[in-house]
Protein backbone atom coordinates (compact mmCIF):
# COMPACT_ATOMS: atom_id res chain seq x y z
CA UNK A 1 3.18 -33.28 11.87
CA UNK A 2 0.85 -32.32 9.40
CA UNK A 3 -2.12 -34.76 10.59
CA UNK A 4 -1.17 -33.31 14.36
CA UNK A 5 -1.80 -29.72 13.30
CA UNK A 6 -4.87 -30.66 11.51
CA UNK A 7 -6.35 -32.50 14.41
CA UNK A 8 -5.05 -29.99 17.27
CA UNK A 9 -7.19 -27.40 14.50
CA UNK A 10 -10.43 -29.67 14.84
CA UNK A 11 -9.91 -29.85 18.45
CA UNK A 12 -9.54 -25.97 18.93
CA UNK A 13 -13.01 -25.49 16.45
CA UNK A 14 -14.86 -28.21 18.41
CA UNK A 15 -13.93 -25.99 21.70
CA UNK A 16 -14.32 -22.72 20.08
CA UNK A 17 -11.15 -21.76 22.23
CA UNK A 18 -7.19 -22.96 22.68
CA UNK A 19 -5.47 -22.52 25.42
CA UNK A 20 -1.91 -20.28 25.41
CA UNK A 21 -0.26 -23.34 25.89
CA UNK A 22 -2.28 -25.59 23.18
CA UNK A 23 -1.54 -22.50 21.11
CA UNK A 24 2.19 -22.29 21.66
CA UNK A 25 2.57 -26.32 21.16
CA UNK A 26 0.68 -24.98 17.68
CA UNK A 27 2.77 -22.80 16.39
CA UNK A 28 6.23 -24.06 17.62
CA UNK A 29 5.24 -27.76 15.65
CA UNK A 30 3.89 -25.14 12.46
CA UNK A 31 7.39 -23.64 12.60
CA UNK A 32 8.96 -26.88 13.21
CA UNK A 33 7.20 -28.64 10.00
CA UNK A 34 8.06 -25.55 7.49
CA UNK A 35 11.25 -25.68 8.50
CA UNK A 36 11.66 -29.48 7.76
CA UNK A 37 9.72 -29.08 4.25
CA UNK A 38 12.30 -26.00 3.42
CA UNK A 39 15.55 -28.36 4.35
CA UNK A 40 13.91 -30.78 2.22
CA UNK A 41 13.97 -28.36 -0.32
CA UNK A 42 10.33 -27.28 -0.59
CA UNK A 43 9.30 -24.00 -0.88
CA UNK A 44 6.02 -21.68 -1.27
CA UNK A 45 5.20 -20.30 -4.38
CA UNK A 46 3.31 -17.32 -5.20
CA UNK A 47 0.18 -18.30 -7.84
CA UNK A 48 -1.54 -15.47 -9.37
CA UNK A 49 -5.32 -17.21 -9.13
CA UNK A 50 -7.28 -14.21 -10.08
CA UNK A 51 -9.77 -15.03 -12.99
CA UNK A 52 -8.94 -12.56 -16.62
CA UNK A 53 -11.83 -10.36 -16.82
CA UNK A 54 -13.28 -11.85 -19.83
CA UNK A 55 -13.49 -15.46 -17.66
CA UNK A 56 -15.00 -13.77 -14.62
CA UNK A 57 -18.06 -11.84 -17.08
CA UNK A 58 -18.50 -15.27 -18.48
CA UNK A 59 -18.81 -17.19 -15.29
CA UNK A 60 -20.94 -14.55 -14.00
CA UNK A 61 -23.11 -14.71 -17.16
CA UNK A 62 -23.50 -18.70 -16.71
CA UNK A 63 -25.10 -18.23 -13.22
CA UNK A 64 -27.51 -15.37 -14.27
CA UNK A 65 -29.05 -17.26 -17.18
């Protein structure tokens, strides 16, 4: 399911457009495949990825120099 969302993505990019029933077919098999991955007991988890302040001056000091 996974590979079929990722291509029905590429072909909607390549088009620059979907149609409302390419769409639909989207988001029904995106509903369908989280709702297999939670039965299988996977879930999302929030990750704080924001840098500390002291990482972000340093990184930002790296690409000045």
């Amino acid at each position: 399911m996974t590979v079929e969302l990722e291509r029905m993505e590429t072909v909607f990019a390549g088009a620059g457009e979907a149609s409302p029933e390419a769409l639909d077919l989207y988001g029904r098999t995106a509903g369908n495949l989280r709702r297999l991955l939670e039965s299988v007991g996977l879930q999302r988890r929030a990750r704080d990825i924001t840098p500390s302040l002291q990482s972000y001056l340093a990184q930002r000091e790296g690409r000045t120099a």
